[in-house]
Protein backbone atom coordinates (compact mmCIF):
# COMPACT_ATOMS: atom_id res chain seq x y z
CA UNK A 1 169.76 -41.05 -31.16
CA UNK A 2 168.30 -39.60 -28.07
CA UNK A 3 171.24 -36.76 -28.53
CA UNK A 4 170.01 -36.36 -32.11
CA UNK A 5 166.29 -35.59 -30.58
CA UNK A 6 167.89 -33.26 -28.54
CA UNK A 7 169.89 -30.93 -30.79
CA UNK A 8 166.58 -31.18 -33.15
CA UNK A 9 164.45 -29.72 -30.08
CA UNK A 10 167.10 -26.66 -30.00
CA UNK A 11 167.24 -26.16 -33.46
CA UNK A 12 163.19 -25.87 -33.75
CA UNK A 13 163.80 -23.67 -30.70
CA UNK A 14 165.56 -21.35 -32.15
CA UNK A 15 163.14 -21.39 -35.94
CA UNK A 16 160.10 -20.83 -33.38
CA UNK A 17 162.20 -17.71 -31.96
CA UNK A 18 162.63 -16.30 -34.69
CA UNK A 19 159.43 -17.26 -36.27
CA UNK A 20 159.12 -13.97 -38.33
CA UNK A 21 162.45 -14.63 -39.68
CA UNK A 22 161.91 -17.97 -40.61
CA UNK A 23 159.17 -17.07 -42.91
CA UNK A 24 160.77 -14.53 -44.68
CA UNK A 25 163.50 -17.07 -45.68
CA UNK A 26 161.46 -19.42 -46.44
CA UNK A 27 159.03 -17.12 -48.55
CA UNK A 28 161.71 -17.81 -51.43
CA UNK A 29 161.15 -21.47 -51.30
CA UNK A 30 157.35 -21.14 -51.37
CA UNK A 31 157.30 -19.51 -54.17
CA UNK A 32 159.52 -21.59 -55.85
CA UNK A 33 158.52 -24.66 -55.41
CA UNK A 34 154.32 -23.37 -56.06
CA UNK A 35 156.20 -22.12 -59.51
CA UNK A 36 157.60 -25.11 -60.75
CA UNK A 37 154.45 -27.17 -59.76
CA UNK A 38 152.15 -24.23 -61.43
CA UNK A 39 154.73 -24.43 -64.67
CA UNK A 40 153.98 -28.88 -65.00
CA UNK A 41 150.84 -28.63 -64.77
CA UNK A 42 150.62 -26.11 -67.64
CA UNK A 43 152.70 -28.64 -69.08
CA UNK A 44 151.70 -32.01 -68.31
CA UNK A 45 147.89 -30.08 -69.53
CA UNK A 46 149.73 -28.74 -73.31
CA UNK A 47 150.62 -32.58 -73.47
CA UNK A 48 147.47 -34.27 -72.60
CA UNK A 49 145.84 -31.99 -75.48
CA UNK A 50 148.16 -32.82 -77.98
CA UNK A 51 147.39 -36.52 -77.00
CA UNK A 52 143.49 -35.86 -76.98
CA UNK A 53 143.93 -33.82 -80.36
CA UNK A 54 145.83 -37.00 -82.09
CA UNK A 55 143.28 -39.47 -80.47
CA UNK A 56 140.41 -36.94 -82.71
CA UNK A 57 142.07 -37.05 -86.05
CA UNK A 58 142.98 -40.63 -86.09
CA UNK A 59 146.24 -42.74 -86.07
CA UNK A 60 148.76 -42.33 -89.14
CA UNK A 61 146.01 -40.38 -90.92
CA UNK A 62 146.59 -37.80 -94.01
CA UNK A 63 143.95 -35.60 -94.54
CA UNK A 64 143.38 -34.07 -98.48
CA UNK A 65 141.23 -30.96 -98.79
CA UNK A 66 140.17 -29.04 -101.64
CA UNK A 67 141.80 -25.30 -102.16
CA UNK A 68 139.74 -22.36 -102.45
CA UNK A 69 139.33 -20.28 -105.73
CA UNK A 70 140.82 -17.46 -103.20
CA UNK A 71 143.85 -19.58 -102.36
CA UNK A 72 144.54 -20.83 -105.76
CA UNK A 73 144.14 -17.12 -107.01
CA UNK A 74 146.76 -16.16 -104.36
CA UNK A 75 149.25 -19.17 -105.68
CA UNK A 76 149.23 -18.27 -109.12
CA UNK A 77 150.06 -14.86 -108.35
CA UNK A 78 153.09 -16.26 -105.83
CA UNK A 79 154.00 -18.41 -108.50
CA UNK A 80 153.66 -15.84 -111.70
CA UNK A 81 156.65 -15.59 -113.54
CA UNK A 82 155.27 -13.07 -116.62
CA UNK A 83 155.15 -15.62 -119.16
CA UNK A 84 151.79 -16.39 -120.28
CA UNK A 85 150.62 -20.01 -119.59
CA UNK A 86 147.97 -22.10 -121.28
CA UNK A 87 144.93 -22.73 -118.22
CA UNK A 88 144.94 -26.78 -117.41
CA UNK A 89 141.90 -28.50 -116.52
CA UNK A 90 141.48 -30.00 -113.03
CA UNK A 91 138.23 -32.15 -112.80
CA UNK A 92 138.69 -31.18 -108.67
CA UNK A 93 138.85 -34.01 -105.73
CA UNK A 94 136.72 -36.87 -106.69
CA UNK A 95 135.34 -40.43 -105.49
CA UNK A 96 137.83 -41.57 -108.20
CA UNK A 97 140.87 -40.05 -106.70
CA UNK A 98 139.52 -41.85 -103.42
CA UNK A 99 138.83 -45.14 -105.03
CA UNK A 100 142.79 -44.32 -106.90
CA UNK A 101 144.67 -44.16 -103.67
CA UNK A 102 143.12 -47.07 -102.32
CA UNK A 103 143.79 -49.22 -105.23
CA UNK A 104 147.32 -47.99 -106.16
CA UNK A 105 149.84 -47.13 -103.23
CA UNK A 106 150.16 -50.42 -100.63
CA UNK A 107 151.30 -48.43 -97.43
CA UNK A 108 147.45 -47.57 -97.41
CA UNK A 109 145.44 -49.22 -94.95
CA UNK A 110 141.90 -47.18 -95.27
CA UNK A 111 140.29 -44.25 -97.67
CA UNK A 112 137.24 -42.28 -96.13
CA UNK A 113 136.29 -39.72 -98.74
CA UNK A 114 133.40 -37.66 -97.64
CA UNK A 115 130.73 -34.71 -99.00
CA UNK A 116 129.57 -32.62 -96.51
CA UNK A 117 126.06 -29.78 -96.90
CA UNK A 118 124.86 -27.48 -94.67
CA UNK A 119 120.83 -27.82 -94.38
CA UNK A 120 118.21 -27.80 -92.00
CA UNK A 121 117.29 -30.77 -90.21
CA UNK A 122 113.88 -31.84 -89.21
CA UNK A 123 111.62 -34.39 -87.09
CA UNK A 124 108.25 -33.99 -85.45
CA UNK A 125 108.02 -30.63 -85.84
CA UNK A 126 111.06 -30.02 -84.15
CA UNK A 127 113.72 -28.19 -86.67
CA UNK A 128 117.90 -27.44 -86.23
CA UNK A 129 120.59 -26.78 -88.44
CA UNK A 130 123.17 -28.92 -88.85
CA UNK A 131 125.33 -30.83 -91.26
CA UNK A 132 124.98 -33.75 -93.33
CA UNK A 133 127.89 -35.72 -94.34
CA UNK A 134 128.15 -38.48 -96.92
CA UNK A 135 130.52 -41.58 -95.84
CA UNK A 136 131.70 -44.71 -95.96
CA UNK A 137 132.51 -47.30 -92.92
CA UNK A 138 136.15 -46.39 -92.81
CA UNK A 139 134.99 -43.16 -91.83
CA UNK A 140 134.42 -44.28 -88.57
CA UNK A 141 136.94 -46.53 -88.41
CA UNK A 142 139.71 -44.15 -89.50
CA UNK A 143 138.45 -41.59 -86.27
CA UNK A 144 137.44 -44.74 -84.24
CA UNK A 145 134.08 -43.44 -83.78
CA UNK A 146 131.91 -45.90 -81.72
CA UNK A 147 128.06 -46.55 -81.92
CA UNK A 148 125.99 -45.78 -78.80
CA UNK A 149 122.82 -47.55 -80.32
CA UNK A 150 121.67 -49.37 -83.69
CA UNK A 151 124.03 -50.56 -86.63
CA UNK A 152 126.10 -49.23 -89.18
CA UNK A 153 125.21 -49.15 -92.70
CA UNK A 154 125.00 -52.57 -94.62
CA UNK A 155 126.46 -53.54 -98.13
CA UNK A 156 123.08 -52.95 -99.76
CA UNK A 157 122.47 -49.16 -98.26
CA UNK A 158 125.87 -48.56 -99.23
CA UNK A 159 125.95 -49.64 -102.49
CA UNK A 160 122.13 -48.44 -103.50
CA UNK A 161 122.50 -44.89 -101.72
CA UNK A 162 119.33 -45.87 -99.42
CA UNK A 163 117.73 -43.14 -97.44
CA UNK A 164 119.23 -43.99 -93.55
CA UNK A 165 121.46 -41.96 -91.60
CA UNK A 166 123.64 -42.23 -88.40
CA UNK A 167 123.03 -39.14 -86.04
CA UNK A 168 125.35 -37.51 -83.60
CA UNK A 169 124.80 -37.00 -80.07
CA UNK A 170 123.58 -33.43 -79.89
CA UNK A 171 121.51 -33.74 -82.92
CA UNK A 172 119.96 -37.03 -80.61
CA UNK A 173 119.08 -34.74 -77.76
CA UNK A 174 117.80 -31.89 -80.17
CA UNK A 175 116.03 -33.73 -82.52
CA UNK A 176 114.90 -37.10 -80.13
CA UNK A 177 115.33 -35.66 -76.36
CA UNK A 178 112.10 -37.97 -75.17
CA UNK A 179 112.52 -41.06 -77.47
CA UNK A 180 114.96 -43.35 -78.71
CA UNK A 181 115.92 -42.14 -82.37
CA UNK A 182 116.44 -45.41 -84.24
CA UNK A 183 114.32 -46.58 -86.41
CA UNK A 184 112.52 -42.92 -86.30
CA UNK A 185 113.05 -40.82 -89.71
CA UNK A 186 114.54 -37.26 -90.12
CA UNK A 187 113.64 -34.93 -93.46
CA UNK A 188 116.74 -33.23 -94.67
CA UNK A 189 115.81 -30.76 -97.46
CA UNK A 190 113.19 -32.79 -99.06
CA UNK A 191 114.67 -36.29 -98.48
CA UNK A 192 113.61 -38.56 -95.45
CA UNK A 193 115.84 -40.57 -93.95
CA UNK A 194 115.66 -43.28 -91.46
CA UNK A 195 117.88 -43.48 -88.52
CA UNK A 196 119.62 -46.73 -88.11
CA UNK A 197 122.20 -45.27 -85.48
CA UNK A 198 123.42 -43.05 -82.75
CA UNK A 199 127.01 -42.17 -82.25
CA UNK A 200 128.78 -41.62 -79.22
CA UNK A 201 129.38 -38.06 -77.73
CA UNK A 202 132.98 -36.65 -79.33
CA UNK A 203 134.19 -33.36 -78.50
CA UNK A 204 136.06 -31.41 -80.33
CA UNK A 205 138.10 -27.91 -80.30
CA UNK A 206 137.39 -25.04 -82.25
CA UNK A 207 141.07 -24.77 -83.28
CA UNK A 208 141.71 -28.54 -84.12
CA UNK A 209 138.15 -28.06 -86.31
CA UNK A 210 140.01 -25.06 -88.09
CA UNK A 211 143.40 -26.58 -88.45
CA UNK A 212 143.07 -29.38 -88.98
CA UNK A 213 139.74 -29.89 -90.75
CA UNK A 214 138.36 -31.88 -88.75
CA UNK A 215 134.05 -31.59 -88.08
CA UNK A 216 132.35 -31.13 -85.20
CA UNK A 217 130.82 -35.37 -85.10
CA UNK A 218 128.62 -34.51 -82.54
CA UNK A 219 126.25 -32.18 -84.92
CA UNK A 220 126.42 -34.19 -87.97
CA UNK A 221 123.94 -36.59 -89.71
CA UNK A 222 125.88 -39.30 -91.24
CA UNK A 223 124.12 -40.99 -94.47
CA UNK A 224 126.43 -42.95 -96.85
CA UNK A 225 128.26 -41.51 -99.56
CA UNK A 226 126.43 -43.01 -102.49
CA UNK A 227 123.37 -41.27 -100.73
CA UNK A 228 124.29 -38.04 -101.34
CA UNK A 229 125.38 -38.56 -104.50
CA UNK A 230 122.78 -39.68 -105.43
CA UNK A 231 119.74 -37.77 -103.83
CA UNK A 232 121.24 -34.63 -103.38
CA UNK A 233 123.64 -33.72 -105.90
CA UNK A 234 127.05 -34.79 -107.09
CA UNK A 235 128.81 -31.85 -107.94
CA UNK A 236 130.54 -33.47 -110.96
CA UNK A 237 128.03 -33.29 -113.27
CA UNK A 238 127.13 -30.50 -115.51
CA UNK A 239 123.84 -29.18 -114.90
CA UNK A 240 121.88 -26.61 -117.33
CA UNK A 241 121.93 -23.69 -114.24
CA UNK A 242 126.09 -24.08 -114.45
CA UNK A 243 125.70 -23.82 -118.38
CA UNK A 244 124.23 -20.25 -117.99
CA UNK A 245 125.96 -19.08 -115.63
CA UNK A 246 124.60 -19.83 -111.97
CA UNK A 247 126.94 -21.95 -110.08
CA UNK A 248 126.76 -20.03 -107.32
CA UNK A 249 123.35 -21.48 -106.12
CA UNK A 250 123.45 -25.13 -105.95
CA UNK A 251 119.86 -26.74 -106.14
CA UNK A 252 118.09 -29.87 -106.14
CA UNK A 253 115.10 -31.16 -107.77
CA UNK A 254 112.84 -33.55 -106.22
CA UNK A 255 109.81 -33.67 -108.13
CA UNK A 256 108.07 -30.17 -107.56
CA UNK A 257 110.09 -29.06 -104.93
CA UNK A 258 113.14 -27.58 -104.92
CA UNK A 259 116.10 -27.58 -102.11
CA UNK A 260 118.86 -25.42 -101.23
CA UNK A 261 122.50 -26.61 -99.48
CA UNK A 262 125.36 -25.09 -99.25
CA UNK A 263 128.11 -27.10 -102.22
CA UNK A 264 131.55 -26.67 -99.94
CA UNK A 265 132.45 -27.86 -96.76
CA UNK A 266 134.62 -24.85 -95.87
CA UNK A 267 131.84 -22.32 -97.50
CA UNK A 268 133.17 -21.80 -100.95
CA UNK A 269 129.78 -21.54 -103.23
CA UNK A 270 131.94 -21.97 -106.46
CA UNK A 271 132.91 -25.41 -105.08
CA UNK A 272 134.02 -27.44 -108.43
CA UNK A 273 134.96 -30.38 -106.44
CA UNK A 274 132.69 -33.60 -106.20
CA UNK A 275 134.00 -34.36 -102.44
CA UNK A 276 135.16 -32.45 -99.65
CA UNK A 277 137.40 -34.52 -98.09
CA UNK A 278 139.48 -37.48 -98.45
CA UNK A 279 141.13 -38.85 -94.91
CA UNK A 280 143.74 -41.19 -95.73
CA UNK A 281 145.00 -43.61 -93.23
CA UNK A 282 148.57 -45.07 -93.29
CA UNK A 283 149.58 -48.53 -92.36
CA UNK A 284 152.94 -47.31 -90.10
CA UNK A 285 153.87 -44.27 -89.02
CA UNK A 286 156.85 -44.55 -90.35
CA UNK A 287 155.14 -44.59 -93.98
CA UNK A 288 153.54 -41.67 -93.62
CA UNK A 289 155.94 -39.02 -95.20
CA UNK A 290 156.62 -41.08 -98.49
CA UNK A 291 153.08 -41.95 -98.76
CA UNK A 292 152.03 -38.06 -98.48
CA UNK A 293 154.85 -37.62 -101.23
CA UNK A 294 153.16 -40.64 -103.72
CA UNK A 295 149.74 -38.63 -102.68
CA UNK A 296 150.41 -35.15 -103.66
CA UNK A 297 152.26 -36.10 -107.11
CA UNK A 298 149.38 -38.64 -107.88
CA UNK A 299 146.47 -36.28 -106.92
CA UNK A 300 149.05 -33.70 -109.29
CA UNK A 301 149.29 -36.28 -112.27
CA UNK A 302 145.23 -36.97 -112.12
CA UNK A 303 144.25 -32.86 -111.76
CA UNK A 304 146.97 -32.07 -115.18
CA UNK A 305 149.18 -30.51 -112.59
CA UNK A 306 146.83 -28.14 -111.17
CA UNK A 307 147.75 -27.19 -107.22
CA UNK A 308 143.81 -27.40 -106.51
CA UNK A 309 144.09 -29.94 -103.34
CA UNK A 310 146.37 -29.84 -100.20
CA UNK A 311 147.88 -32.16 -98.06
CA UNK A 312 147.44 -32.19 -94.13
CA UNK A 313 149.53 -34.56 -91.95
CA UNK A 314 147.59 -34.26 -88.74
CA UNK A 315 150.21 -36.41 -86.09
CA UNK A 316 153.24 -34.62 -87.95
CA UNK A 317 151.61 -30.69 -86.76
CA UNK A 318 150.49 -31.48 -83.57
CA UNK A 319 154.25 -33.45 -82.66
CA UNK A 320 155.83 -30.35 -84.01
CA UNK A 321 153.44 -28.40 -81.43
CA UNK A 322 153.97 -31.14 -78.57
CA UNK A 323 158.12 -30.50 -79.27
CA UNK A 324 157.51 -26.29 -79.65
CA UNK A 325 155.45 -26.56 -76.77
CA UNK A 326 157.70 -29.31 -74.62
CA UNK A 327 160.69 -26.22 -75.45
CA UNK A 328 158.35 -23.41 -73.78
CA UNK A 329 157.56 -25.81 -70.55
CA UNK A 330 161.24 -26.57 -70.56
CA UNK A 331 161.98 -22.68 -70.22
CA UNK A 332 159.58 -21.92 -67.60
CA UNK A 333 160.30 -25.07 -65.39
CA UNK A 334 164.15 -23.22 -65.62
CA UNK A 335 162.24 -19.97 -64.93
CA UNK A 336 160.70 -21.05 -61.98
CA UNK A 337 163.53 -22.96 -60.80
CA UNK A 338 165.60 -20.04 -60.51
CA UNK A 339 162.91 -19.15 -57.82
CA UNK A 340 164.26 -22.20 -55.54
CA UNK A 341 167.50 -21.37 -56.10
CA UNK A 342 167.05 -17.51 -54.97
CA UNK A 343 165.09 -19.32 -52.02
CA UNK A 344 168.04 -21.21 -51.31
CA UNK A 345 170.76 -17.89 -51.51
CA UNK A 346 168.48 -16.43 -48.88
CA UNK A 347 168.70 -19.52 -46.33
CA UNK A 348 172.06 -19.08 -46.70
CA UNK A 349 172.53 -15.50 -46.26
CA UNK A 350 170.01 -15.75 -42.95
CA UNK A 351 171.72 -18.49 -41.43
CA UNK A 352 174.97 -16.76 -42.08
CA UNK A 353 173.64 -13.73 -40.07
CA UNK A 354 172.28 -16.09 -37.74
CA UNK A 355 175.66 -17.66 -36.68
CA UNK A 356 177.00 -13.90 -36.52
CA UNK A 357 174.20 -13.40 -33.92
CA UNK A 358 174.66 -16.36 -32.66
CA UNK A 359 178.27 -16.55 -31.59
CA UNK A 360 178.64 -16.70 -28.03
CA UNK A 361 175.86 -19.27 -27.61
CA UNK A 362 177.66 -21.81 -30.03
CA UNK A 363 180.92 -20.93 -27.48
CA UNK A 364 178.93 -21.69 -24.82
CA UNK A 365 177.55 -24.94 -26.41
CA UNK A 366 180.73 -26.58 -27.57
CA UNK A 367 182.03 -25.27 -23.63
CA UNK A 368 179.52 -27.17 -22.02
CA UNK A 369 180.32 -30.69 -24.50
CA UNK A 370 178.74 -29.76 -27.72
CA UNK A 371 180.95 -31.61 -30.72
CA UNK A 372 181.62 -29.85 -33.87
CA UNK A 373 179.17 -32.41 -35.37
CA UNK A 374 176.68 -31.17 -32.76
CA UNK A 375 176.75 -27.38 -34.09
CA UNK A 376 176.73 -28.73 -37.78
CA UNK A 377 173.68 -30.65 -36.85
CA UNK A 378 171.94 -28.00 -35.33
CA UNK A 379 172.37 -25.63 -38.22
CA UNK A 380 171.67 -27.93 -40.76
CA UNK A 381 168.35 -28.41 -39.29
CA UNK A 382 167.56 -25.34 -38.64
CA UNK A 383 168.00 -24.47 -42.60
CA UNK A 384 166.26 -27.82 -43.63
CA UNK A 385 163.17 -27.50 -41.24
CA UNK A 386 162.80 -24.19 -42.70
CA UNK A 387 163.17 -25.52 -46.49
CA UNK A 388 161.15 -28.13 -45.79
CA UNK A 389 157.93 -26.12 -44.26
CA UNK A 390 158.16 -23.73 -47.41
CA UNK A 391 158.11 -26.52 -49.73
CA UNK A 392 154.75 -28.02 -47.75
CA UNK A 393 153.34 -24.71 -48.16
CA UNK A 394 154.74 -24.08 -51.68
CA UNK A 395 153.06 -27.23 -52.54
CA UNK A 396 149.56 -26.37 -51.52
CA UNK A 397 150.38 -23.10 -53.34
CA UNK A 398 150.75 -24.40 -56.66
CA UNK A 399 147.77 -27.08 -56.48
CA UNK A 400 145.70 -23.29 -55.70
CA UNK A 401 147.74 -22.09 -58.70
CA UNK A 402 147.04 -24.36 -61.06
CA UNK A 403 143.59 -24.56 -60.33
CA UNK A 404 143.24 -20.94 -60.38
CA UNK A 405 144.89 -20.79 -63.93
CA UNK A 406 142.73 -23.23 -65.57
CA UNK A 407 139.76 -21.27 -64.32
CA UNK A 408 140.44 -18.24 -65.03
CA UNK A 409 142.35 -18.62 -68.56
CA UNK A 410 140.61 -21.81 -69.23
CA UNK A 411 144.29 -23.52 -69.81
CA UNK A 412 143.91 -27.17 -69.05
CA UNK A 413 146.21 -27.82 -66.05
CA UNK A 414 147.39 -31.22 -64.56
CA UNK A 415 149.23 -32.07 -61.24
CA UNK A 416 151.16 -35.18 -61.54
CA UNK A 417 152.44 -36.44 -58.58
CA UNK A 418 155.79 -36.85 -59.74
CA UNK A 419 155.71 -33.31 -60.03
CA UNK A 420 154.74 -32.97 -55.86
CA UNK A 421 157.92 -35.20 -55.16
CA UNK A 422 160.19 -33.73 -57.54
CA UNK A 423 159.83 -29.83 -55.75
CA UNK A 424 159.59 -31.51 -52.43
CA UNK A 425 162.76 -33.00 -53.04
CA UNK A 426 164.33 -30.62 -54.40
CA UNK A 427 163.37 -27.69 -51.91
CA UNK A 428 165.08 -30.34 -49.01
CA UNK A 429 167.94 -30.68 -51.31
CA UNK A 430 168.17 -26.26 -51.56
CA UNK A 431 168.26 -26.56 -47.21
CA UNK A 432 170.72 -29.00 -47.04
CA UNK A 433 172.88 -27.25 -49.41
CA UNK A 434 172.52 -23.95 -48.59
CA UNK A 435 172.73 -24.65 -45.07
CA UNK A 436 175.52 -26.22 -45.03
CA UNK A 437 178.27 -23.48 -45.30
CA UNK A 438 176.53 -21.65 -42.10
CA UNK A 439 176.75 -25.04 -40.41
CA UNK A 440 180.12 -25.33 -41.17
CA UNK A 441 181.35 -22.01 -40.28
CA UNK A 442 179.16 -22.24 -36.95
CA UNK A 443 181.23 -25.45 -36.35
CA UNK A 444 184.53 -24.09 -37.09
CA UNK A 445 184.16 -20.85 -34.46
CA UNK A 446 186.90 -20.86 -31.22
CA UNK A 447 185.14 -21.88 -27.91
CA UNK A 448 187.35 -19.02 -26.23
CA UNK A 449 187.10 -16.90 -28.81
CA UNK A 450 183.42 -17.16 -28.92
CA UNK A 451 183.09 -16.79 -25.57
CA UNK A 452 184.43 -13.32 -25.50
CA UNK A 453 182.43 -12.02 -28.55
CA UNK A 454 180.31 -9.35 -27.73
């Protein structure tokens, strides 16, 4: 052991010697090794939104929107053939086609259909616009959304459209910053609703909100479905400004005053449909593709065939992004493992040079008693010690590289430690390798011939 210690002393010796040297070669490791930790964390970050994203839509959920006039204009001209068709009927998404898939297809374990206007929301004199949705319980079971304070809505609200409401966080702080907001009333339009509860704060992206159709919760007022319905309008029935012509402004009468909301949920003014949204949840996941496929040809059978709905699968787009994206993290991690590799080609090439240079003083060391194990040894850990300090550095690198990443692109990175010991590892492996054909070669020189180099 204490001849171990000994060759190690010379070996860091001769690193310290040729200190400039040593950092060159070991620049290629650095790098390396900062690259593949930089290239998880982007990774290990892509996952943990996908994860977040699936937590925000819900488990096994299938969400059903309404189409557009726009996009059903633009499928009827994809799917023109010249003949000419008779026009169908299609009384739109409904509480019936809700209340339908519930009753009807068994893989379904909950139906939230919910309405959704734009309005202005008031209390106290203080005023912000925001959005009131119309729901039932499973709603907040189907996104497990948690209360922060009060209740949820009892059988008797639900079923008699009473005036209460659930409010989201930032509408809490906006509307109630000093005082606790339950029990406290808020005028929507011209209706006044009291506050029986306060959810708890849920972010949520601007590109799941878009893709996926999934609201903002934090700047909603929640009332129950029957509410709106009821008080504000139902967009099934008939009313005289539709007969002549105006069904592009949607207003309610309450006694002498009349109020204004907006009739889609993704801003179409025509809106035909009585909901917005129906979010289906699925027993299994394993259910979820033949339960989509009973959906979409029920929902077809009860609109006389017209395409006027489509059919989301949340978990199914964001696992195909997890794999696309898993693919893209796979190339890089190769990317930046080519780095290491390079790093390792040039340990080998230096130490090569190295034992060129070096000749006569091996001669003189295997002269004076120095084993061919001894020079391999010396080498070795020469090329290691070198591998080793640039994967230290490398590390510290790519925790200031990932860091810098997420601030300045605002990509969410995460450094596992698995991720630390994997390029550590590895970048010991890459001196050990590489260093051991220069080790070898040192080790197989002549003493005499060695001796006489020049």
């Amino acid at each position: 052991m204490e001849r171990r210690f000994y060759i190690l002393s010379i070996a860091l010796e001769a690193v310290f010697a040729n200190r400039f040297r040593s950092i060159l070669t070991a620049l290629g490791i650095i790098f390396g090794v900062a690259a593949v930790i930089a290239m998880l964390a982007i990774g290990n970050g892509a996952r943990q939104e996908i994860l977040d994203q699936m937590k925000l839509v819900g488990v096994n959920n299938i969400i059903i929107l309404p189409k557009t006039e726009s996009q059903m204009e633009e499928a009827a001209k994809e799917g023109a053939t010249g003949k000419q068709t008779t026009e169908k009927y299609s009384p739109g998404l409904s509480l019936a086609d809700a209340e339908g898939i519930a009753s009807i297809i068994p893989s379904v374990e909950r139906v939230s259909p919910e309405v959704i206007y734009e309005s202005v929301l008031i209390s106290k004199g203080v005023s912000t616009y925001g959005k009131i949705s119309g729901v039932t319980p499973d709603f907040f079971d189907v996104f497990s959304l948690t209360l922060e304070s009060g209740e949820m809505f009892n059988e008797e609200q639900l079923r008699e459209g009473k005036a209460v409401c659930i409010l989201g966080a930032t509408l809490k702080t906006r509307l109630f910053p000093q005082t606790d907001p339950v029990g406290q009333y808020l005028k929507s339009g011209n209706i006044w609703l009291k506050v029986v509860g306060v959810l708890q704060s849920r972010a949520v992206s601007d590109d799941l909100s878009s893709n996926m159709g999934i609201s903002d919760y934090n700047n909603q007022v929640y009332a129950p479905i029957q509410t709106l319905l009821m008080r504000y309008r139902d967009r099934s029935v008939v009313t005289t400004a539709m007969i002549r012509g105006n069904s592009n402004n949607t207003t309610v009468v309450s006694g002498d005053a009349v109020m204004s909301f907006s009739t889609s949920a993704n801003g179409n003014e025509d809106a035909f449909n009585q909901i917005d949204k129906i979010v289906v949840k699925v027993k299994e996941t394993e259910l979820i593709v033949p339960t989509t496929d009973i959906i979409r040809r029920m929902l077809a059978r009860r609109h006389a065939g017209v395409d006027d709905f489509e059919i989301k699968v949340p978990e199914l787009l964001l696992k195909q992004e997890q794999r696309t994206k898993d693919i893209f993290n796979i190339v890089l991690g190769a990317i930046a493992s080519i780095s290491l590799i390079v790093g390792g080609i040039g340990i080998m090439n230096i130490m090569l040079a190295s034992v060129m240079e070096r000749t006569k003083e091996i001669g003189i060391r295997m002269a004076t008693g120095a084993t061919r194990k001894d020079v391999v040894f010396q080498f070795l850990s020469e090329a290691t010690m070198i591998s080793l300090t640039g994967g230290v550095i490398g590390i510290f690198l790519g925790l200031a590289l990932a860091k810098i990443i997420m601030q300045l692109t605002g990509i969410l990175t995460i450094v596992s430690g698995i991720s630390i010991v994997i390029s550590f590892g590895v970048s010991a492996s890459v001196g050990i390798l590489f260093g051991y054909m220069p080790a070898k070669k040192a080790a197989s020189q002549d003493p005499v011939t060695s001796l006489r180099y020049e």
